[in-house]
C-alpha atoms as a PDB file:
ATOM      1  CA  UNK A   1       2.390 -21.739  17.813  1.00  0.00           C
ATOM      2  CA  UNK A   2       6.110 -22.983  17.085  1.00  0.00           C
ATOM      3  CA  UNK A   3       5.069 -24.981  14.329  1.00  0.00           C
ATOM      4  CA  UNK A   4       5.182 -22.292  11.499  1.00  0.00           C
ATOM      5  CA  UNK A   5       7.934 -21.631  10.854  1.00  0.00           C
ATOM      6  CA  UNK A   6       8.110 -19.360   7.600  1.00  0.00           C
ATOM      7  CA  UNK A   7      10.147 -20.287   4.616  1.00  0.00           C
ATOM      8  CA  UNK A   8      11.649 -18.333   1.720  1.00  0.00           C
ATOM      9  CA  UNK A   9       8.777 -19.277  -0.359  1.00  0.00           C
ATOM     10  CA  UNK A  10       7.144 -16.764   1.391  1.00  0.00           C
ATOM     11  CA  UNK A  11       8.943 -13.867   1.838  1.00  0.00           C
ATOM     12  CA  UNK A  12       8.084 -11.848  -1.967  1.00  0.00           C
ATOM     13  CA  UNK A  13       4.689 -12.349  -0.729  1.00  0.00           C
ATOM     14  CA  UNK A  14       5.247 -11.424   2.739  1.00  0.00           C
ATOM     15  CA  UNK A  15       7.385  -7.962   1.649  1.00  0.00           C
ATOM     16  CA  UNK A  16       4.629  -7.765  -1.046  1.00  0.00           C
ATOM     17  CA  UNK A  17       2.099  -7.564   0.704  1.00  0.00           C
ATOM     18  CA  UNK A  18       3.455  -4.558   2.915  1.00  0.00           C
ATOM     19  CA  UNK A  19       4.696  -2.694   0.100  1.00  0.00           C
ATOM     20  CA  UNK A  20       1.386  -3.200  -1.692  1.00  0.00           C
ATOM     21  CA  UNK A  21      -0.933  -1.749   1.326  1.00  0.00           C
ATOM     22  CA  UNK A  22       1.973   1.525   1.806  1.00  0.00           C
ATOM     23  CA  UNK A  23       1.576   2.500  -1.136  1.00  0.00           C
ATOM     24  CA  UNK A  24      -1.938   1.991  -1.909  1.00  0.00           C
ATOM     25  CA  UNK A  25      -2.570   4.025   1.310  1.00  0.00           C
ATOM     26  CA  UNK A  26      -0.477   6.543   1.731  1.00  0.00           C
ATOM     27  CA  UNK A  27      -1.840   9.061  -0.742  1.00  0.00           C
ATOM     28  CA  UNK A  28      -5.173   8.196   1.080  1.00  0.00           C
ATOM     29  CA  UNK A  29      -4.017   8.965   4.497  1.00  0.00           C
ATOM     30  CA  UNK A  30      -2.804  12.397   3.201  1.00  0.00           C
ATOM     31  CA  UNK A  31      -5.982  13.312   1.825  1.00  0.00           C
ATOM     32  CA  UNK A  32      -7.829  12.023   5.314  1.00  0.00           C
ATOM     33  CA  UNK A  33      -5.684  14.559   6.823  1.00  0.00           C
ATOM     34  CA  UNK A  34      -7.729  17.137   5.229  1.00  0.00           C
ATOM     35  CA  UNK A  35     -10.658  16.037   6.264  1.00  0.00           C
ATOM     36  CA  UNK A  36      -9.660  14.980  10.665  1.00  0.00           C
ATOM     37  CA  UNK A  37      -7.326  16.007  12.763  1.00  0.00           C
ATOM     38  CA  UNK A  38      -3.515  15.023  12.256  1.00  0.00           C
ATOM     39  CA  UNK A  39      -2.442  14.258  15.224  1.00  0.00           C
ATOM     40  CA  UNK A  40      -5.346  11.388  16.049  1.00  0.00           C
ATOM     41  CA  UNK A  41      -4.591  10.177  12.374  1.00  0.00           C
ATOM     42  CA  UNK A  42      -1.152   9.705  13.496  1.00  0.00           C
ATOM     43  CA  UNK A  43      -2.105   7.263  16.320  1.00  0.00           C
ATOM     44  CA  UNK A  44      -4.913   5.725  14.306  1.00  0.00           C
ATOM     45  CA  UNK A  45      -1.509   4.694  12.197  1.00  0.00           C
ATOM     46  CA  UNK A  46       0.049   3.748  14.779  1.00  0.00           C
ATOM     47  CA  UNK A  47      -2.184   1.769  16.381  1.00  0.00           C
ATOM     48  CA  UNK A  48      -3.114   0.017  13.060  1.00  0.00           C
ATOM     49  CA  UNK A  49       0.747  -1.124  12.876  1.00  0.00           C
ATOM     50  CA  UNK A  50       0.227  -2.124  16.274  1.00  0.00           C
ATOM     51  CA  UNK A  51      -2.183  -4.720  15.156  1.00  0.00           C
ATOM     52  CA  UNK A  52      -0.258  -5.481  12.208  1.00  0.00           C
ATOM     53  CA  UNK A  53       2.079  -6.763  14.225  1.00  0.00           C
ATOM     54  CA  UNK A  54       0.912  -8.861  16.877  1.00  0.00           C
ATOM     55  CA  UNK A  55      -1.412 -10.515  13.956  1.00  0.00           C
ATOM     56  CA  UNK A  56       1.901 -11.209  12.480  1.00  0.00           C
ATOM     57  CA  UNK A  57       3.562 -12.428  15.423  1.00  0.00           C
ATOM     58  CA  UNK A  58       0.643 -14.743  16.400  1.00  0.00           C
ATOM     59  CA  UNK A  59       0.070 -16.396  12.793  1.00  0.00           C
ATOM     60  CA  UNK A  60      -0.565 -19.835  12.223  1.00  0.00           C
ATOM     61  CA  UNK A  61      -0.159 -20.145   8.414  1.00  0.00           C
ATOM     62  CA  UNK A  62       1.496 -18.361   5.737  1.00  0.00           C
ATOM     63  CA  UNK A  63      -1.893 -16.663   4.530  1.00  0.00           C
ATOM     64  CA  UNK A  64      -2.058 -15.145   8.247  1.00  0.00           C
ATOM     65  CA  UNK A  65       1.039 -13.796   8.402  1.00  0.00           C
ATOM     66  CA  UNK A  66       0.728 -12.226   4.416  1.00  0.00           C
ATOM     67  CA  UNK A  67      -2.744 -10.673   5.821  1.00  0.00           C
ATOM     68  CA  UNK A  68      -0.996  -8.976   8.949  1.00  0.00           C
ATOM     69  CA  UNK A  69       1.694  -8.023   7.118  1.00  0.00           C
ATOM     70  CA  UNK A  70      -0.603  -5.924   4.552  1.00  0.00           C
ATOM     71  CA  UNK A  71      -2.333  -4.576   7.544  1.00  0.00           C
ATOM     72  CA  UNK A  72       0.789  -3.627   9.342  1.00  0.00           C
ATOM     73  CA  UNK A  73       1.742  -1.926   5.913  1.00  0.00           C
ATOM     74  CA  UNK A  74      -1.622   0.369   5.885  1.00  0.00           C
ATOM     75  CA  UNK A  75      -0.649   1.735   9.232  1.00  0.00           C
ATOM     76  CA  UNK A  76       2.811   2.322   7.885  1.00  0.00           C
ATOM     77  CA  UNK A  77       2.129   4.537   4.778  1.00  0.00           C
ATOM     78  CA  UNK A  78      -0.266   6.633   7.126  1.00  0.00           C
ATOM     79  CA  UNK A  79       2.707   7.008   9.680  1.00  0.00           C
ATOM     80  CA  UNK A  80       4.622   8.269   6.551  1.00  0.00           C
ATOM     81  CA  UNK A  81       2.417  10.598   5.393  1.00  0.00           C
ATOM     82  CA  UNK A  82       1.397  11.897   8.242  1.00  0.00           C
ATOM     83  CA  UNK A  83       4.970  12.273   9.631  1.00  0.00           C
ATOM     84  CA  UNK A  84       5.704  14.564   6.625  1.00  0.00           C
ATOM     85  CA  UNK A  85       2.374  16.603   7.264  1.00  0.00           C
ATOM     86  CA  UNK A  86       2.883  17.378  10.729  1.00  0.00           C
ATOM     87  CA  UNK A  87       6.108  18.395   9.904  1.00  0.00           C
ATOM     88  CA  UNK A  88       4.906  20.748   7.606  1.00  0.00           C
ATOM     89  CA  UNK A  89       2.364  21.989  10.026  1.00  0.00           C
ATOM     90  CA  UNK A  90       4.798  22.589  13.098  1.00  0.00           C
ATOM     91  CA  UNK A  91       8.086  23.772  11.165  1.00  0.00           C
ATOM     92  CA  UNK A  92       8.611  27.375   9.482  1.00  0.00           C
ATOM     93  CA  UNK A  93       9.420  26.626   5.972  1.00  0.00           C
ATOM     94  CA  UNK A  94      13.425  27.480   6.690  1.00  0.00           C
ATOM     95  CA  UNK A  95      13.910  24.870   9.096  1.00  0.00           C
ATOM     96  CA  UNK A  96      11.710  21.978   7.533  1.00  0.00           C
ATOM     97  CA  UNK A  97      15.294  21.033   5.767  1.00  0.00           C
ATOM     98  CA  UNK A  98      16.930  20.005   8.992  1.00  0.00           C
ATOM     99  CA  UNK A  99      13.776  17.763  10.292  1.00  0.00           C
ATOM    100  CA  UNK A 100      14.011  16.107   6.909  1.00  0.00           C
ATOM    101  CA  UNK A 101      17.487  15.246   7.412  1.00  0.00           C
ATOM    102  CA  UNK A 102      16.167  14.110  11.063  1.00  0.00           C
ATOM    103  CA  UNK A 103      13.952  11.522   9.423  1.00  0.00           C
ATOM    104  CA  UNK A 104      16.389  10.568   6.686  1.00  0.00           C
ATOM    105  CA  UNK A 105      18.911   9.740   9.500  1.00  0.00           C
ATOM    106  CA  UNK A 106      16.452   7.754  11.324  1.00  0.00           C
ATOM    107  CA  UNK A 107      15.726   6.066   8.214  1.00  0.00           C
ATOM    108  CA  UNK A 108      19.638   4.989   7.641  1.00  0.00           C
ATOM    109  CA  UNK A 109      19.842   3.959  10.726  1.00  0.00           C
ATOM    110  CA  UNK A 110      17.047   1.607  10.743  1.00  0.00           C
ATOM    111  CA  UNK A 111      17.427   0.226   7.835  1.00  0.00           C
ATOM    112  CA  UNK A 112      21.527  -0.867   8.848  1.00  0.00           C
ATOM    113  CA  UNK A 113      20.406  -1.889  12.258  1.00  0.00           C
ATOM    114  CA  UNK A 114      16.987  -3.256  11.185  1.00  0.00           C
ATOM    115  CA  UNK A 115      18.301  -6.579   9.786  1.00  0.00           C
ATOM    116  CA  UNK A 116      21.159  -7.205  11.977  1.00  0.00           C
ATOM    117  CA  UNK A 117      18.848  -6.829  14.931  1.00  0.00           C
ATOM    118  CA  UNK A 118      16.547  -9.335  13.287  1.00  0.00           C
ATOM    119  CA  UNK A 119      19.089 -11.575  12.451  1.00  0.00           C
ATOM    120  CA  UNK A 120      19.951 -11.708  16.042  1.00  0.00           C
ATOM    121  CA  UNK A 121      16.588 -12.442  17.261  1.00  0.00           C
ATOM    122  CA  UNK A 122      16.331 -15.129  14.828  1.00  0.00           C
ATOM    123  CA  UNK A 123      19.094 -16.716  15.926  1.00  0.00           C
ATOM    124  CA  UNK A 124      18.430 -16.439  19.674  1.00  0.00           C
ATOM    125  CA  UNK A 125      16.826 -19.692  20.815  1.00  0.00           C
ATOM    126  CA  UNK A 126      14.506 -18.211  23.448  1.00  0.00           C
ATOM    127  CA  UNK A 127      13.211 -15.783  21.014  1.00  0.00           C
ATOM    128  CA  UNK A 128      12.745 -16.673  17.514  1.00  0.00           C
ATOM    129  CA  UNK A 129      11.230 -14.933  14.408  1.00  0.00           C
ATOM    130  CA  UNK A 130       8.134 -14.089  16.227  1.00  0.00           C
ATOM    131  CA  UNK A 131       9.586 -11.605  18.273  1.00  0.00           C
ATOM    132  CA  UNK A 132      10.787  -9.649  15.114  1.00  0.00           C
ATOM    133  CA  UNK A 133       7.343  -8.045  15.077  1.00  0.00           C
ATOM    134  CA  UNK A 134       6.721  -8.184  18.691  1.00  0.00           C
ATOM    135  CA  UNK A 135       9.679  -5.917  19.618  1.00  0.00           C
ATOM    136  CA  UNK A 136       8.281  -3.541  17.811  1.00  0.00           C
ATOM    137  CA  UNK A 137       4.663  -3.520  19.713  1.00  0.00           C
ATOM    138  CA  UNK A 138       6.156  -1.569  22.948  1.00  0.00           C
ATOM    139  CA  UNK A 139       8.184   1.088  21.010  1.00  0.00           C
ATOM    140  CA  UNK A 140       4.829   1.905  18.896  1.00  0.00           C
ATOM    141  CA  UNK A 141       2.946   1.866  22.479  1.00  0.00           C
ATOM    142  CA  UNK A 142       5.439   4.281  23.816  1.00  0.00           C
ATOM    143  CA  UNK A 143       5.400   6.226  20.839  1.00  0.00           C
ATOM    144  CA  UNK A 144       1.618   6.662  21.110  1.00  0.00           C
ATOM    145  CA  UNK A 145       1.936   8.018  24.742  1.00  0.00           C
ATOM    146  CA  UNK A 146       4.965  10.279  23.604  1.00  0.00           C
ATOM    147  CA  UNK A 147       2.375  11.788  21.242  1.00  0.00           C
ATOM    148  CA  UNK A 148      -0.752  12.306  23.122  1.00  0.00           C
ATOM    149  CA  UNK A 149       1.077  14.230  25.841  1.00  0.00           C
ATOM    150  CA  UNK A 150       3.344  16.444  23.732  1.00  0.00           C
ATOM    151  CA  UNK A 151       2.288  16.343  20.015  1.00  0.00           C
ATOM    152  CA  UNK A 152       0.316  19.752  19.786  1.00  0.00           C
ATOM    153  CA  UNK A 153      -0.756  20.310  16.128  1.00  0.00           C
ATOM    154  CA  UNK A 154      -3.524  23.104  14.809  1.00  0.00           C
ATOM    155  CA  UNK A 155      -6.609  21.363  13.541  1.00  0.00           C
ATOM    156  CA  UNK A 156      -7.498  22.816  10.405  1.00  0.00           C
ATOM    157  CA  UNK A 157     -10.290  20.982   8.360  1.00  0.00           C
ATOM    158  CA  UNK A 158     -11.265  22.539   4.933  1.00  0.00           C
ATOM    159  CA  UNK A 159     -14.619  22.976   3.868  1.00  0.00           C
ATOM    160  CA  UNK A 160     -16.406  21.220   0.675  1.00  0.00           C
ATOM    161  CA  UNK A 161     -13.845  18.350   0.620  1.00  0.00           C
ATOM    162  CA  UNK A 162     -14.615  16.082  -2.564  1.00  0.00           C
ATOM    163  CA  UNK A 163     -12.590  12.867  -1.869  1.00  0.00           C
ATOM    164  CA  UNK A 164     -11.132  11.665  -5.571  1.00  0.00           C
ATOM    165  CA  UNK A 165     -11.636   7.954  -5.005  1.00  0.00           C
ATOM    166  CA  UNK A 166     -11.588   6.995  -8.713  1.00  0.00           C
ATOM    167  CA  UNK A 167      -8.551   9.053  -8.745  1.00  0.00           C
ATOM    168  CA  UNK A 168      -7.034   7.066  -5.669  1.00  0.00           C
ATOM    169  CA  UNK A 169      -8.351   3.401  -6.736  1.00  0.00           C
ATOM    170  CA  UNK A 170      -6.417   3.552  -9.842  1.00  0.00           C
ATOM    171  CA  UNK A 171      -2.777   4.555  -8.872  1.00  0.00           C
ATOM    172  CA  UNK A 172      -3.161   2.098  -6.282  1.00  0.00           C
ATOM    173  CA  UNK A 173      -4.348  -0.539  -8.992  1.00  0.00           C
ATOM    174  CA  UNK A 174      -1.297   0.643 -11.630  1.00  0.00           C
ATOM    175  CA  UNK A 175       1.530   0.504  -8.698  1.00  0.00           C
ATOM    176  CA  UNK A 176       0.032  -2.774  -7.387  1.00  0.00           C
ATOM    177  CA  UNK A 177       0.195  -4.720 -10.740  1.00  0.00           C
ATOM    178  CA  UNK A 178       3.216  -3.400 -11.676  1.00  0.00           C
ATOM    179  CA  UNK A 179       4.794  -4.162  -8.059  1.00  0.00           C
ATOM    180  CA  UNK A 180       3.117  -7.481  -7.833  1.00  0.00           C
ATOM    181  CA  UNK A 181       4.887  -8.327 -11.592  1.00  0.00           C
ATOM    182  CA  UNK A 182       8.554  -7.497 -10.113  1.00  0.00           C
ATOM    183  CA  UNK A 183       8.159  -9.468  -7.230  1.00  0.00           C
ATOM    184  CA  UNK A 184       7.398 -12.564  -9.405  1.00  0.00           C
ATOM    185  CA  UNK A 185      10.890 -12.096 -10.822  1.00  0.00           C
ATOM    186  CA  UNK A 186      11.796 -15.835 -11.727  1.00  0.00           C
ATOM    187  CA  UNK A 187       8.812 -17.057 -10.183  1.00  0.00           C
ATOM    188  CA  UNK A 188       5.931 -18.288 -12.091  1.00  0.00           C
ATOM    189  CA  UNK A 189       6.329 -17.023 -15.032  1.00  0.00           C
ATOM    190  CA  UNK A 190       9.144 -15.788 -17.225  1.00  0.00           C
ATOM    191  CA  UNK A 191       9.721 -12.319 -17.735  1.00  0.00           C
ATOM    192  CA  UNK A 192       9.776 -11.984 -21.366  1.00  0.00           C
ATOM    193  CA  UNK A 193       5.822 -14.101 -21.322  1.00  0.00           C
ATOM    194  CA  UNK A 194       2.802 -12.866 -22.227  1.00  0.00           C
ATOM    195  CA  UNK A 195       1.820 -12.353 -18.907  1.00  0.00           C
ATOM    196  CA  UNK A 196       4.292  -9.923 -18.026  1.00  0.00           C
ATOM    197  CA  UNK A 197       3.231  -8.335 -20.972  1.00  0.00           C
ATOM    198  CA  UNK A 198      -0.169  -8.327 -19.399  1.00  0.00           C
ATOM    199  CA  UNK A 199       0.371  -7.217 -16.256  1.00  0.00           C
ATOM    200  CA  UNK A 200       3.215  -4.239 -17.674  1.00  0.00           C
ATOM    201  CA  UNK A 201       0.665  -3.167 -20.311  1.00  0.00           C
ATOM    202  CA  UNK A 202      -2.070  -3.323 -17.987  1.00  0.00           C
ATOM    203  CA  UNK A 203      -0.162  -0.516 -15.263  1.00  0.00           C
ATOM    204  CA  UNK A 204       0.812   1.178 -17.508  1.00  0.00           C
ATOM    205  CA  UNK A 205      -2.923   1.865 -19.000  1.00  0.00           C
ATOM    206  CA  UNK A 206      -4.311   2.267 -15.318  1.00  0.00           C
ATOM    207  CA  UNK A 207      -1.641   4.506 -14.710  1.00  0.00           C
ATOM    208  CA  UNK A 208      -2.321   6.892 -17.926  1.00  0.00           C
ATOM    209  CA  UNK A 209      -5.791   6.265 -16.712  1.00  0.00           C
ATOM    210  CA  UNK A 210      -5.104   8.210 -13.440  1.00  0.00           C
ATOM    211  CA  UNK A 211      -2.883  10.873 -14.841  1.00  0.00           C
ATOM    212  CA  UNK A 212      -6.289  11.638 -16.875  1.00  0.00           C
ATOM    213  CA  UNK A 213      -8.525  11.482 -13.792  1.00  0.00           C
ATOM    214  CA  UNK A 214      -5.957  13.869 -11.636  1.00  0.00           C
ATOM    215  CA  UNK A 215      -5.853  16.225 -14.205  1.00  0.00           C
ATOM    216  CA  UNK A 216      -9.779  16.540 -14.519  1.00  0.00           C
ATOM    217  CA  UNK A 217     -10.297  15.982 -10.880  1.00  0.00           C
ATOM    218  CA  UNK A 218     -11.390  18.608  -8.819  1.00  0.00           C
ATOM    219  CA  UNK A 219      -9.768  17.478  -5.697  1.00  0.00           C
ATOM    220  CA  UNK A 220      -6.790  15.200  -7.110  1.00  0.00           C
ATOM    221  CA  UNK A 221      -4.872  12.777  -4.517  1.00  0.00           C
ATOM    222  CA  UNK A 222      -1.611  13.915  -6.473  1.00  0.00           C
ATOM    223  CA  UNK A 223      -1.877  17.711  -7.608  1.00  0.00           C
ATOM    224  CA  UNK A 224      -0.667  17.271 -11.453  1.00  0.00           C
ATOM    225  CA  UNK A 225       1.045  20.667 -10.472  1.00  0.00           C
ATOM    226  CA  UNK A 226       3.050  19.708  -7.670  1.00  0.00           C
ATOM    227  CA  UNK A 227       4.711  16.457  -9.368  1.00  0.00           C
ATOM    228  CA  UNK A 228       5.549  18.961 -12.453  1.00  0.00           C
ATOM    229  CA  UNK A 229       7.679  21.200  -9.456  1.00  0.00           C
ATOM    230  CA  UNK A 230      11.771  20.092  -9.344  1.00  0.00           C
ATOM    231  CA  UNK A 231      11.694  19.015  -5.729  1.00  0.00           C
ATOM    232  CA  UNK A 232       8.941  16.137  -6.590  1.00  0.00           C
ATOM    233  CA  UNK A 233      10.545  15.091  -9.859  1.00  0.00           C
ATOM    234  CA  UNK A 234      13.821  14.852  -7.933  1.00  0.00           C
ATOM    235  CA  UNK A 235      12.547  13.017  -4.958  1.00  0.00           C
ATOM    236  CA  UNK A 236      10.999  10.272  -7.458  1.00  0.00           C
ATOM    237  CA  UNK A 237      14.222   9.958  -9.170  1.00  0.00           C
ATOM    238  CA  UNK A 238      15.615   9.550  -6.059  1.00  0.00           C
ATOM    239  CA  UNK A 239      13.074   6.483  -4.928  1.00  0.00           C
ATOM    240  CA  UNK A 240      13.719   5.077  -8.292  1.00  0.00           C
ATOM    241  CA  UNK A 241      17.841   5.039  -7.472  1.00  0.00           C
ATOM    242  CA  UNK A 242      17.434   3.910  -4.063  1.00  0.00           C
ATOM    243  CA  UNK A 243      17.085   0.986  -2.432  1.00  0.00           C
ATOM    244  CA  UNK A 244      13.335   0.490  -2.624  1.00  0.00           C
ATOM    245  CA  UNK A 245      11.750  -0.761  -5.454  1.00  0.00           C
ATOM    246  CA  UNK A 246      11.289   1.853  -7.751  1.00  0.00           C
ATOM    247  CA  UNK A 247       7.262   1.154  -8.110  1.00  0.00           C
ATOM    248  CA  UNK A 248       7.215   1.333  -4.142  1.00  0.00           C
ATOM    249  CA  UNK A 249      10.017   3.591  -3.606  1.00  0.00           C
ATOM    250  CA  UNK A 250       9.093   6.181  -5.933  1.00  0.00           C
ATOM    251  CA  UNK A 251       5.226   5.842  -5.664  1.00  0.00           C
ATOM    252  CA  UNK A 252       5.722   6.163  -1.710  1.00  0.00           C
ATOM    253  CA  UNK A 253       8.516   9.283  -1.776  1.00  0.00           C
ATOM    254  CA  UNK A 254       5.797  11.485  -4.326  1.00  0.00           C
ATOM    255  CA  UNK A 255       3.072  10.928  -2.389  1.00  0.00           C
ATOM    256  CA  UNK A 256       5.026  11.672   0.946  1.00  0.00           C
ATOM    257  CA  UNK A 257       6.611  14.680  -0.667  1.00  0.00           C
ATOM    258  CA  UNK A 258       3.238  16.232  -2.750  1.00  0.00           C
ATOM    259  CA  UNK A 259       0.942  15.799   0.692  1.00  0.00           C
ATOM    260  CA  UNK A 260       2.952  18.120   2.865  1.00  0.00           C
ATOM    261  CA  UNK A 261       3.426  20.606  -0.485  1.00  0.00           C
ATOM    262  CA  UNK A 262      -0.696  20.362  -0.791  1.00  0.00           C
ATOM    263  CA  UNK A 263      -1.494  21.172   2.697  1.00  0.00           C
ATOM    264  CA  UNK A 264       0.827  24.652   2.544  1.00  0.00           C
ATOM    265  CA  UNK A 265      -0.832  25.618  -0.224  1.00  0.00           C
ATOM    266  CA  UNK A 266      -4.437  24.844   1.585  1.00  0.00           C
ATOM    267  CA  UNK A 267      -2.880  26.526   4.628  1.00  0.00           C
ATOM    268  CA  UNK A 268      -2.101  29.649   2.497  1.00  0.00           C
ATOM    269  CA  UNK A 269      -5.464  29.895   0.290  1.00  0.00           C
END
């Protein structure tokens, strides 16, 4: 099992791979949440990451760990979602503000003391870059019994559901190629080649694809409304400024913000 050991090579596709699955997921999740109850989605999430993790921490090969790490990234764009809709459930509308800032702290946090706690794992002899995914397995496992005995959330499944998978298959298609061309900056090809052409033109024609779809859908994954309100626009900008990519960071942030904005209005039709 020491014998891997992962090189740089590897790590576009490795953060690729988990940026591709969030996003491709996470306006799928929210829909799901229409359709089951929240609070097992949640821990089907969970436990998904759970499994992304250890397959992560026990690969053998570089394919291994990419394949873990996409599966480790579908369980994390349900946790996002879903964190956002059971907000939105629990909270009055007031006080949804301060859990936001909650999350946004958490977020901070982790993502100052994410790599210098994996830096020091690396570097610790008895541990090594395995353990960067398997220190995460018991906080998700605690997490999961956290939520089963407290999490209390009204199940409320609406009737006549139409799933828009067309809808959903080609966001996911337009973010992926478009995310998959940015993280071959330098890499195979040049940017100014006819296959980033390619690849640009072709997201960008899957993604006016969709926008057509949504807007003739009658159950869109991404309410054309909602993204037209100044909260959604502003979040997006936001993901675009920040320190995610902007395909993943701003793909991600609409459909966390639209999902919990959809299931008021459900709640209040």
């Amino acid at each position: 099992m020491a014998m891997f050991v992962p090189g740089a090579r590897f790590t576009r596709f490795d953060v690729t791979a988990t940026l591709l699955t969030t996003t491709a997921t996470t306006p799928i999740w929210g829909k799901l949440s229409d359709l089951f109850s929240k609070k097992t989605l949640v821990q089907c999430a969970i436990v998904v990451f759970i499994l992304g993790s250890v397959g992560a921490g026990l690969s053998q090969s570089a394919g291994q760990l990419i394949a873990a790490r996409a599966v480790q990234g579908i369980g994390v764009g349900g946790a996002q979602a879903l964190v956002q809709i059971a907000i939105a459930a629990m909270i009055p509308p007031r006080e949804r503000g301060r859990y936001s800032g909650y999350l946004s702290s958490v977020t901070a946090v982790s993502t100052i003391g994410g790599p210098l706690l994996g830096g020091f794992i690396v570097d610790t002899t008895w541990l090594g870059w395995r353990w960067c995914f398997f220190i995460s397995v018991p906080v998700a496992v605690a997490s999961l019994v956290l939520l089963q005995r407290t999490l209390r959330l009204p199940v409320m499944r609406r009737e006549n559901i139409k799933i828009d998978y067309l809808g959903a298959t080609l966001i996911a298609a337009s973010v992926s190629t478009l995310l998959i061309r940015i993280s071959f900056v330098d890499g195979p090809f040049a940017w100014m080649s006819w296959q980033t052409g390619a690849m640009v033109g072709g997201a960008v024609v899957l993604l006016a694809t969709a926008l057509w779809v949504e807007t003739r859908a009658a159950e869109p994954i991404v309410p054309p409304h909602i993204i037209k309100q100044r909260a959604t626009v502003l979040s997006i900008l936001y993901g675009a400024g920040a320190d995610e990519p902007f395909t993943a960071g701003a793909g991600r942030i609409a459909t966390c913000r639209t999902d919990p904005l959809r299931q008021m209005i459900a709640s209040s039709t």
